[in-house]
N, C-alpha and C. Protein backbone atom coordinates (compact mmCIF):
# COMPACT_ATOMS: atom_id res chain seq x y z
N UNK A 1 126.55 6.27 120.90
CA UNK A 1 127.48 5.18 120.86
C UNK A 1 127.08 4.17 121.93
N UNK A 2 127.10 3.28 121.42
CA UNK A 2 126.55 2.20 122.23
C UNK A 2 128.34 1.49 123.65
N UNK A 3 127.77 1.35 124.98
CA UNK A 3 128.49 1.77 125.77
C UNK A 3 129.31 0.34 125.56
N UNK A 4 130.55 0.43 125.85
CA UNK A 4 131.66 -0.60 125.63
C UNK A 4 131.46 -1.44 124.23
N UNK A 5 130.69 -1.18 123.41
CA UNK A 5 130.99 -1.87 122.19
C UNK A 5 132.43 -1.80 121.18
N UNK A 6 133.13 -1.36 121.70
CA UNK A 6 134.56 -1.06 121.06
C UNK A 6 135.36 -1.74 121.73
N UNK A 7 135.45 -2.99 122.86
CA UNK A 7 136.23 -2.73 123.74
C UNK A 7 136.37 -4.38 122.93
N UNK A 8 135.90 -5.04 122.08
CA UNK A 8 136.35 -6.37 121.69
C UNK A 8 137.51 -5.76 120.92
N UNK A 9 137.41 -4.68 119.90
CA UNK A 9 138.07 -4.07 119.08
C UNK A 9 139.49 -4.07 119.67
N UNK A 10 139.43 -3.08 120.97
CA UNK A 10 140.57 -3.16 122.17
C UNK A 10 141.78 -4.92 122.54
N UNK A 11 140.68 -5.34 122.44
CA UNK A 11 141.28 -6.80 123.27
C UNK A 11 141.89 -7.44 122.05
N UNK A 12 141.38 -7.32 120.26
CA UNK A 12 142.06 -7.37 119.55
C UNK A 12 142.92 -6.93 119.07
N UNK A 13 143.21 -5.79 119.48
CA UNK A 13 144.52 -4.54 119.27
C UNK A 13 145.39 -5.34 119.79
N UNK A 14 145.04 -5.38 121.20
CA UNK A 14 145.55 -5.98 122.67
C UNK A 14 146.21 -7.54 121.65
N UNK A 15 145.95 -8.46 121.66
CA UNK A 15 146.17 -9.75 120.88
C UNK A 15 146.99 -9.48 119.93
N UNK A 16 147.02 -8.37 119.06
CA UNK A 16 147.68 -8.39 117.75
C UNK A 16 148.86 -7.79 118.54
N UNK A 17 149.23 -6.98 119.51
CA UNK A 17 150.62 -6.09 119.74
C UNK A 17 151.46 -7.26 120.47
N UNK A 18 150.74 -8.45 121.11
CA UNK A 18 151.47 -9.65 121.65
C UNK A 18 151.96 -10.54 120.88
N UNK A 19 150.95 -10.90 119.60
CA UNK A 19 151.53 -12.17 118.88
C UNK A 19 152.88 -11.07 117.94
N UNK A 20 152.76 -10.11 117.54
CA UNK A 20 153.52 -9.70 116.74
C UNK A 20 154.92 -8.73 117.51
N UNK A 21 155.04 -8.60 119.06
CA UNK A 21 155.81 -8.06 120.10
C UNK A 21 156.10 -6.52 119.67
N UNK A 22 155.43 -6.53 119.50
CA UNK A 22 154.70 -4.82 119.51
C UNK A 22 154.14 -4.06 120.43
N UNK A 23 155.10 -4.38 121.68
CA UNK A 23 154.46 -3.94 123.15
C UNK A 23 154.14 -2.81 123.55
N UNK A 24 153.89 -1.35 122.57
CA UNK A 24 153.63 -0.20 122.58
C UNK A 24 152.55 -0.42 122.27
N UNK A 25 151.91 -1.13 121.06
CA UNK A 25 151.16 -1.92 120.50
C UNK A 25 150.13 -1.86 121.81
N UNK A 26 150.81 -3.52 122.49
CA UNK A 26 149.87 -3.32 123.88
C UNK A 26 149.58 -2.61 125.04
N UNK A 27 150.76 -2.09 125.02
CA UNK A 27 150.46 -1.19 125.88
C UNK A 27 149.05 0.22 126.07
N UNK A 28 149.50 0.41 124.78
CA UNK A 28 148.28 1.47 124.27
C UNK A 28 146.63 0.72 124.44
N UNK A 29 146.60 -0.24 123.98
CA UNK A 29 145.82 -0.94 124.57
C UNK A 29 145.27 -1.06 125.52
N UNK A 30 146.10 -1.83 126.61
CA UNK A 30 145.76 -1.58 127.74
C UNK A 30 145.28 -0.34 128.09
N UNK A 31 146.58 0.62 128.18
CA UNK A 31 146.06 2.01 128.63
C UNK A 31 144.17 2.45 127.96
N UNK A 32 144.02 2.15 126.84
CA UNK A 32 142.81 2.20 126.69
C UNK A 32 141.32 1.76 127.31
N UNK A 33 142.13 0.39 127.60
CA UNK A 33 140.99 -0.25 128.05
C UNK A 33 140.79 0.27 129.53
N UNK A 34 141.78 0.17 130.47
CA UNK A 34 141.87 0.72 131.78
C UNK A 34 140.81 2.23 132.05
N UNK A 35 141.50 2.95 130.72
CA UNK A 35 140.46 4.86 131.17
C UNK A 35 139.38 4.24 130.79
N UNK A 36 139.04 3.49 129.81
CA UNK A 36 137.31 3.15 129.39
C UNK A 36 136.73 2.48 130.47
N UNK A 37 137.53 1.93 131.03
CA UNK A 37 136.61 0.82 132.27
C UNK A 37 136.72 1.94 133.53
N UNK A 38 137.31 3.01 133.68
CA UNK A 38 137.45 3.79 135.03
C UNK A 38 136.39 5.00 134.49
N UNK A 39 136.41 5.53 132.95
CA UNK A 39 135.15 6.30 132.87
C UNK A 39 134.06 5.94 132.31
N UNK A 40 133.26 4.35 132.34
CA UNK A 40 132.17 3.54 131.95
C UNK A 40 131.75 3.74 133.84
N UNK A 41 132.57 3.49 134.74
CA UNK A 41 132.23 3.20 136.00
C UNK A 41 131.73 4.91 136.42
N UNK A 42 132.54 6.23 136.24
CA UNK A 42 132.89 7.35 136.69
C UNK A 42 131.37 7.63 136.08
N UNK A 43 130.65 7.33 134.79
CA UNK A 43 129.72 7.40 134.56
C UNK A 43 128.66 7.19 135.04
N UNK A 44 128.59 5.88 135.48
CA UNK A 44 127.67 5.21 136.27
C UNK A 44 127.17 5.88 137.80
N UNK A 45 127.72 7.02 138.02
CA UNK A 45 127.57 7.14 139.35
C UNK A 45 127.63 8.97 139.23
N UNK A 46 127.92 9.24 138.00
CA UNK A 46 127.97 10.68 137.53
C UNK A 46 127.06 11.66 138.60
N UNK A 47 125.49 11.17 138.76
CA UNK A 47 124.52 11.88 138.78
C UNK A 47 124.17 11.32 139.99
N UNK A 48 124.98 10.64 140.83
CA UNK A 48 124.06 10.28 141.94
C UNK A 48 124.39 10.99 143.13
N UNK A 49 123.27 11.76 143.85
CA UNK A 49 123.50 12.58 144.57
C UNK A 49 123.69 14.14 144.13
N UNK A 50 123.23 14.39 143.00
CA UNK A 50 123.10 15.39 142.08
C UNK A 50 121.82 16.06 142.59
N UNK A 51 121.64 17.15 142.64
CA UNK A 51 120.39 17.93 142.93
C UNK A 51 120.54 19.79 142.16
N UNK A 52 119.40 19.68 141.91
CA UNK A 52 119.20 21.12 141.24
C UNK A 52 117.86 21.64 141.64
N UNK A 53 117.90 22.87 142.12
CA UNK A 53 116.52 23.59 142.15
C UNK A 53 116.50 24.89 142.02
N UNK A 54 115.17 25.54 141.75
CA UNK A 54 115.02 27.17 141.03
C UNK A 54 114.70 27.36 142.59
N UNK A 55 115.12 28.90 142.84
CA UNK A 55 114.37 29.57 143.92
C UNK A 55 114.06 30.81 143.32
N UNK A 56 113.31 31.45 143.67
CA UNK A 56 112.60 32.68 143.21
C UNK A 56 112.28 33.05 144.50
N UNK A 57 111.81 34.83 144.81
CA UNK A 57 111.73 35.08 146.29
C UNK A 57 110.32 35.42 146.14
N UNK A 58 109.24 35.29 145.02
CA UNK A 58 108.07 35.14 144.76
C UNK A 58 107.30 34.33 143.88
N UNK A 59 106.56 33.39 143.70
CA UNK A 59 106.19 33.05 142.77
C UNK A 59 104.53 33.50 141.82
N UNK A 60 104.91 34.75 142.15
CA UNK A 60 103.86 35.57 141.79
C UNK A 60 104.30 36.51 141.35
N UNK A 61 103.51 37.88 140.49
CA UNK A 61 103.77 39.34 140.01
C UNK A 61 102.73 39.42 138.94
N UNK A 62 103.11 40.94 138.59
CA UNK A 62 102.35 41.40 137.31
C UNK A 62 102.88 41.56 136.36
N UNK A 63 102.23 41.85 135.19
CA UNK A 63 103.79 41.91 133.92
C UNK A 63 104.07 43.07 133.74
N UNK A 64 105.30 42.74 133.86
CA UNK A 64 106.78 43.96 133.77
C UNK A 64 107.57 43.57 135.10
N UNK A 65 106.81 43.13 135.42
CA UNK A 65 107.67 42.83 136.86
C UNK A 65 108.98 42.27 136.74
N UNK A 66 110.15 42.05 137.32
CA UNK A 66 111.29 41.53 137.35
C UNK A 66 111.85 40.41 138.74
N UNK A 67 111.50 39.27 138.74
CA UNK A 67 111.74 38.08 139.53
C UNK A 67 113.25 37.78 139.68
N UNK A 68 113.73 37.91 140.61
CA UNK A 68 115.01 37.30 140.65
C UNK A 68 115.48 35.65 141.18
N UNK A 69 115.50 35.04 139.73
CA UNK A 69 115.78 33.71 139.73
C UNK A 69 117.32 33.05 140.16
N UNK A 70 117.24 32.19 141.11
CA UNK A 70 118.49 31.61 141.50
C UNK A 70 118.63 30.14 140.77
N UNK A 71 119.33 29.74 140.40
CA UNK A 71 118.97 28.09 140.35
C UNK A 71 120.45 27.63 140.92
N UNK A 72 120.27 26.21 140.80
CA UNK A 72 121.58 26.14 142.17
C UNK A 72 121.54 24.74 141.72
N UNK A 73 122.60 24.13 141.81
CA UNK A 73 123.41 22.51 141.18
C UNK A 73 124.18 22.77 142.69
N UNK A 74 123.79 21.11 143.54
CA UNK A 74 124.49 20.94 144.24
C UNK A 74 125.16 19.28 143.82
N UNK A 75 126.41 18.95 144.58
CA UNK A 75 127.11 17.55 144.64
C UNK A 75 127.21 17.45 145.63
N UNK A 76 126.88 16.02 146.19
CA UNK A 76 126.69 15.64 148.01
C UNK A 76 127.28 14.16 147.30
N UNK A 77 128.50 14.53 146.97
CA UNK A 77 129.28 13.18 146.91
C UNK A 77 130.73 13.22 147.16
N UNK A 78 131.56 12.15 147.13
CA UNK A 78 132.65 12.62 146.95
C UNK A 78 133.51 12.50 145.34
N UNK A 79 132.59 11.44 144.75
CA UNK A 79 132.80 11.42 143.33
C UNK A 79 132.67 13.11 142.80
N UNK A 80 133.37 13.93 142.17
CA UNK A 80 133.28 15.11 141.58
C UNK A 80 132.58 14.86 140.28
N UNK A 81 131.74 15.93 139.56
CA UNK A 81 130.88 16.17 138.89
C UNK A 81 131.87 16.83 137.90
N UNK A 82 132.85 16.12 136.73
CA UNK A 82 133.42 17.18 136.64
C UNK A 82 132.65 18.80 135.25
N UNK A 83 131.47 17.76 134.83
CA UNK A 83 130.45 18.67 133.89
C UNK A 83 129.41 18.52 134.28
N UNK A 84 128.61 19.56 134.12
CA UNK A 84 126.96 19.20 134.33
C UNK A 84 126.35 20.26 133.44
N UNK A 85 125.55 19.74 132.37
CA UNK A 85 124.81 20.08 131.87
C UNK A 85 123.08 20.43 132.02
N UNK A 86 122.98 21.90 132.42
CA UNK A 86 121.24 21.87 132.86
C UNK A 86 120.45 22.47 131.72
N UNK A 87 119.51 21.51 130.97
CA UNK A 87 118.80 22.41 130.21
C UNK A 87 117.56 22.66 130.95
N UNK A 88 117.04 23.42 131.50
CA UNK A 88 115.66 24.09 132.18
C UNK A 88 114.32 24.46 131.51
N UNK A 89 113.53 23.98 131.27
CA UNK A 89 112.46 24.35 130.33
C UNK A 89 111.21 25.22 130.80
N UNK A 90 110.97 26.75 130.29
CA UNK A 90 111.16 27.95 130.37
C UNK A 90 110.47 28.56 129.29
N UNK A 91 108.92 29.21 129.67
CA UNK A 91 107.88 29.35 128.74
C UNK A 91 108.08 30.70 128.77
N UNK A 92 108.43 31.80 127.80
CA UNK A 92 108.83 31.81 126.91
C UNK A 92 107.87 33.58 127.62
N UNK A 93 106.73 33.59 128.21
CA UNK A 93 106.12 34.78 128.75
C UNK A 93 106.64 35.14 130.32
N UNK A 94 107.44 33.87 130.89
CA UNK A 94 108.02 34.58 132.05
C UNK A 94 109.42 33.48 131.71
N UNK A 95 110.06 34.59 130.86
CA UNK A 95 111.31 34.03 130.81
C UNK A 95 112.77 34.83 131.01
N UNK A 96 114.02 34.51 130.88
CA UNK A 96 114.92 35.82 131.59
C UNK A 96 114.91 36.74 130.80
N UNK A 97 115.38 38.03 131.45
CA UNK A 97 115.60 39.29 130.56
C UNK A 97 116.25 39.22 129.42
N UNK A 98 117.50 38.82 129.89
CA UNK A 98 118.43 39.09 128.98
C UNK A 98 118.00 38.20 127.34
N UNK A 99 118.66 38.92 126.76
CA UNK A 99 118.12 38.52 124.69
C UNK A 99 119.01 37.01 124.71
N UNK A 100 118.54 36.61 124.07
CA UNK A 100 119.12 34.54 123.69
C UNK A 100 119.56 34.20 125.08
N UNK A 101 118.64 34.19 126.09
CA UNK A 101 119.36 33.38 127.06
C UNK A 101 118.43 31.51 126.92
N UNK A 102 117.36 31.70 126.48
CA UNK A 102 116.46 30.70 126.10
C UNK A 102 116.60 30.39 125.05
N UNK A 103 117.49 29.00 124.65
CA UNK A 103 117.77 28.25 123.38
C UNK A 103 116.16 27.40 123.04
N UNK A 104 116.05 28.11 121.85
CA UNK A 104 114.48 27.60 121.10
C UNK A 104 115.04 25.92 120.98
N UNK A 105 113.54 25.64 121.03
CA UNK A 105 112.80 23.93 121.43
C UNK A 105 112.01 23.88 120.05
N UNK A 106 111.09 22.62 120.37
CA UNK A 106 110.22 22.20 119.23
C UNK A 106 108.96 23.13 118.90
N UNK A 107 108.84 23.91 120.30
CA UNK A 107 107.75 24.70 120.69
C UNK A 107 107.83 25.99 121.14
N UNK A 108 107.28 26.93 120.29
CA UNK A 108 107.57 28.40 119.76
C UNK A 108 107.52 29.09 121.25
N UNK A 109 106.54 28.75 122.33
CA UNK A 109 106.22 29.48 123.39
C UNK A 109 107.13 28.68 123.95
N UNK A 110 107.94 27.74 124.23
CA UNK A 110 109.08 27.56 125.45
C UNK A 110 110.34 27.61 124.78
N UNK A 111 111.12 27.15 125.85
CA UNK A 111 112.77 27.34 125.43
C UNK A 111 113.60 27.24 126.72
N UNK A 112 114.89 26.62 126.31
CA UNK A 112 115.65 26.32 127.31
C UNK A 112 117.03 27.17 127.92
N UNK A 113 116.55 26.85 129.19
CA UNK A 113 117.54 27.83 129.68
C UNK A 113 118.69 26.67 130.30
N UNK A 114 119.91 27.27 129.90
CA UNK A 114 121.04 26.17 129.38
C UNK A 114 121.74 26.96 130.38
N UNK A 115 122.22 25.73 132.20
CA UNK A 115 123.37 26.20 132.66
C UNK A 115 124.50 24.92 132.96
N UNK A 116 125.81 25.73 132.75
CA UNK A 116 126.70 24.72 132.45
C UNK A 116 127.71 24.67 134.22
N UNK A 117 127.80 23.77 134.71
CA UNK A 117 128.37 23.66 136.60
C UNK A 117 129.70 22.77 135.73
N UNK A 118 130.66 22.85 136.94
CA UNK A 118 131.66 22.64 137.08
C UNK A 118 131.29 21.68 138.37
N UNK A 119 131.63 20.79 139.10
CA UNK A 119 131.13 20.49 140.56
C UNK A 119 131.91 19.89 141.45
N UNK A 120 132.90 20.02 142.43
CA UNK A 120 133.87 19.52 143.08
C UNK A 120 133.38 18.51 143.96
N UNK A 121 133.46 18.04 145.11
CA UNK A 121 133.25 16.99 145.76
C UNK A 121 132.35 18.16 147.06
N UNK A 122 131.09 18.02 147.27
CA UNK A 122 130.54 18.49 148.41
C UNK A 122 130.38 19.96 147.95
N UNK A 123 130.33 20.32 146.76
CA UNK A 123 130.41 21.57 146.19
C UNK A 123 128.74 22.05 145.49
N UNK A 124 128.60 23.45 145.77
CA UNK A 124 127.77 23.99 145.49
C UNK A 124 127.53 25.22 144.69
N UNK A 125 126.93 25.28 143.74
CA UNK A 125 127.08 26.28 142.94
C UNK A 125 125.87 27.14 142.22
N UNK A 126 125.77 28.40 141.91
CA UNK A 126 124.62 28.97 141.95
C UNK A 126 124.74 29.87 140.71
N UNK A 127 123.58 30.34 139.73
CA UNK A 127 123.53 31.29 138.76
C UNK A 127 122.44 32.21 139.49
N UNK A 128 122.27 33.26 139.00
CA UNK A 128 121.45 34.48 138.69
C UNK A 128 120.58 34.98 137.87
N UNK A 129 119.66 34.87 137.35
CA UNK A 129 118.93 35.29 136.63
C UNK A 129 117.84 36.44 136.66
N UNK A 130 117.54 37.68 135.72
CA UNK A 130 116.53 38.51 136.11
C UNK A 130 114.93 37.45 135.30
N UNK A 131 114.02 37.54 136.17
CA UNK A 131 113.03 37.06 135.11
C UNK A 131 111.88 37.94 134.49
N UNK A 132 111.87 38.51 133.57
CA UNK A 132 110.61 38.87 133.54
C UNK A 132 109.31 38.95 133.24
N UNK A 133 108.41 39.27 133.53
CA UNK A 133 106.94 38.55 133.54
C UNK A 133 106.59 39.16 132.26
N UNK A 134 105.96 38.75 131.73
CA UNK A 134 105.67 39.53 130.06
C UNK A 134 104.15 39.26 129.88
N UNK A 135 103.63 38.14 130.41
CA UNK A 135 102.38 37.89 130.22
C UNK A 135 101.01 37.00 131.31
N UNK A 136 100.11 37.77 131.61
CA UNK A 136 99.12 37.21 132.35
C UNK A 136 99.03 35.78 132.15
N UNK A 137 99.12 34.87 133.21
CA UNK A 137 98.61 33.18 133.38
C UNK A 137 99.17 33.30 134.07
N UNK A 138 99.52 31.54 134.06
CA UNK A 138 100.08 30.42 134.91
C UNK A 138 101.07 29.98 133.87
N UNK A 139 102.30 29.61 134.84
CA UNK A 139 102.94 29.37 134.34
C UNK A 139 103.88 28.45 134.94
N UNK A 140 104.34 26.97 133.71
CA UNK A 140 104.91 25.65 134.81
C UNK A 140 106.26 25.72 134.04
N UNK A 141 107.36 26.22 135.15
CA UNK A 141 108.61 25.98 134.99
C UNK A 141 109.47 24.50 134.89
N UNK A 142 110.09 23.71 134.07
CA UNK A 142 110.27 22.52 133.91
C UNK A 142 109.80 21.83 132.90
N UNK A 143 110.45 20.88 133.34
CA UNK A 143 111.12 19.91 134.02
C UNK A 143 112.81 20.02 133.42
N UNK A 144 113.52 20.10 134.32
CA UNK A 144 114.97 20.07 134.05
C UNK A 144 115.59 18.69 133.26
N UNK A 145 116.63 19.04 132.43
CA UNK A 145 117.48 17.70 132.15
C UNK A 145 118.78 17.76 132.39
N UNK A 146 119.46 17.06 133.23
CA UNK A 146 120.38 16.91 133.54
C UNK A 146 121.66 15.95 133.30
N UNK A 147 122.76 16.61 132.15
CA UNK A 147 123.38 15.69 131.68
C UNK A 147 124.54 15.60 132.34
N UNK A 148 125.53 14.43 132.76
CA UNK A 148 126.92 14.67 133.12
C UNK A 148 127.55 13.47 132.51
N UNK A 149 129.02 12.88 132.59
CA UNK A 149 129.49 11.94 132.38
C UNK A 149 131.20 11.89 133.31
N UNK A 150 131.47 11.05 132.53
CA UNK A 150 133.28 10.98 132.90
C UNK A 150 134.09 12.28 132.51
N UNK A 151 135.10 12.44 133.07
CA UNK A 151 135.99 13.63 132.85
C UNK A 151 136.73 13.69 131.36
N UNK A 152 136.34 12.26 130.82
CA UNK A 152 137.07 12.50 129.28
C UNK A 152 136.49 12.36 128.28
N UNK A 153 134.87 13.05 128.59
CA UNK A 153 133.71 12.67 127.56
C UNK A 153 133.71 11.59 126.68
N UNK A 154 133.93 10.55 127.36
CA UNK A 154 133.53 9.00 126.52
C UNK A 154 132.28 8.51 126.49
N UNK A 155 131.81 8.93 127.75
CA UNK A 155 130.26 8.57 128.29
C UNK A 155 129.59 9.26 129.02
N UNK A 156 128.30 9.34 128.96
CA UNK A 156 127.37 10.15 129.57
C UNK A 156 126.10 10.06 130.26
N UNK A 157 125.91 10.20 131.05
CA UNK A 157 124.52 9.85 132.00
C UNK A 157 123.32 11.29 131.82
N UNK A 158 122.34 10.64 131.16
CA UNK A 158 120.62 11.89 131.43
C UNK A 158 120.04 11.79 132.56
N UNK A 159 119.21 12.78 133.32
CA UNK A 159 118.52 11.99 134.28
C UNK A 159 117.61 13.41 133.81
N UNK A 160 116.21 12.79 133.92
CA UNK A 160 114.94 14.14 133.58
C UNK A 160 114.00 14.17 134.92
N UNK A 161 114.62 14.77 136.14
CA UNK A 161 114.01 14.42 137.45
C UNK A 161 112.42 15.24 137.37
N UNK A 162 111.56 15.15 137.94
CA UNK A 162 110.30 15.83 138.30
C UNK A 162 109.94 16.87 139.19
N UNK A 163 110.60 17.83 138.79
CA UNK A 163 111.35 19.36 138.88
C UNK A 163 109.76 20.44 138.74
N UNK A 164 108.65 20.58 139.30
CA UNK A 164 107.96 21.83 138.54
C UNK A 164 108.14 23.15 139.41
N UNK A 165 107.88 23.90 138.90
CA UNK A 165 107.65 24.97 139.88
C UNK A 165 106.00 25.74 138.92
N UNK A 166 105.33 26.38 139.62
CA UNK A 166 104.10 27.10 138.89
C UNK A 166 104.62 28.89 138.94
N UNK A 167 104.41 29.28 138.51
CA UNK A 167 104.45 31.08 138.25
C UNK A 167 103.30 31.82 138.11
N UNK A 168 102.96 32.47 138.96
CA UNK A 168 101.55 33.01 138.34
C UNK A 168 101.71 34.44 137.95
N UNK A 169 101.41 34.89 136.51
CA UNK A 169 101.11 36.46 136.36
C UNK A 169 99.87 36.60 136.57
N UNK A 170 99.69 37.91 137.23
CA UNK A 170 98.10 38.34 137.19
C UNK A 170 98.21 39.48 136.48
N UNK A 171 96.32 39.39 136.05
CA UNK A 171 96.30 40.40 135.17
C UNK A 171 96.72 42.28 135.57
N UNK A 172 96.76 42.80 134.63
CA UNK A 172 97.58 43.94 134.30
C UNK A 172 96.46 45.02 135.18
N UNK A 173 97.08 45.41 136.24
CA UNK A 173 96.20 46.72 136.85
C UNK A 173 95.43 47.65 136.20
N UNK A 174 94.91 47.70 136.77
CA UNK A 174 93.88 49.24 136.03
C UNK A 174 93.62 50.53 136.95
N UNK A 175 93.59 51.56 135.97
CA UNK A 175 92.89 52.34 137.44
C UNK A 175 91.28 52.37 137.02
């Protein structure tokens, strides 16, 4: 939806509840226009000061191994975050344990790992993940997308920051 293109629509609502004294009419109106102009702005500023990053306490192993992945959504604002959408992109040989945690992509070997924050003002918040290594390489975690908007989903802000991390499996021991 293209952002405030409804709002002539509004100002004609607005016009018709006056000439015809239908002041519920305008009122509603107004009230409309007011939340659209407070969450067009609440939008605008959704993501600023937004930060996300993976920690892992190795970025190395062999396969079978089990990595314990943190990822973490912080807000260093006082505007509250009140959604945040992280899709994480997540190849598919060192990806989490658990079964469907990686929502399939265009591309059979990756997939996204989808976490959903809540975010208060100066608030920080963290998931858990087991990872496990399934297959010998290298491997580039990312790039994150990060969606949020206003508290009454009218509008919404992307931001696709330049997020990598590398993973390396090595090959499988021998005796």
């Amino acid at each position: 939806m293209a952002p405030l293109s409804w709002w002539p629509f509004l100002v004609l609502v607005f016009l018709l509840g006056i000439l015809t004294r239908v002041y519920s009419l305008t009122a509603f109106a107004i009230m409309l226009l007011i939340i659209s102009a407070i969450a067009y702005r609440w939008r605008k500023h959704a993501l600023d000061a937004v930060s996300y990053h993976r920690r892992l306490p190795y970025w190395r192993g062999f396969p079978g191994e089990r990595l314990a992945l943190t990822v973490e959504a912080e807000n260093r604002k006082f505007l509250p975050a009140p959604w945040l959408r992280v899709a994480d992109m997540f190849p598919s040989a060192v990806a989490p344990e658990q079964e469907g945690a990686l929502k399939p992509t265009h591309s059979p070997e990756f997939g996204h790992l989808i976490s959903l924050f809540s975010l208060r003002w100066y608030e920080r918040d963290r998931r858990m993940y087991s990872l496990l290594l399934r297959k010998r390489g290298v491997y580039r975690l990312g790039p994150p997308r990060l969606e949020s908007g206003d508290p009454f989903g009218i509008f919404e802000q992307v931001v696709e920051p330049e997020i990598y991390n590398r993973v390396t499996v090595f090959p499988e021991m021998l005796p």
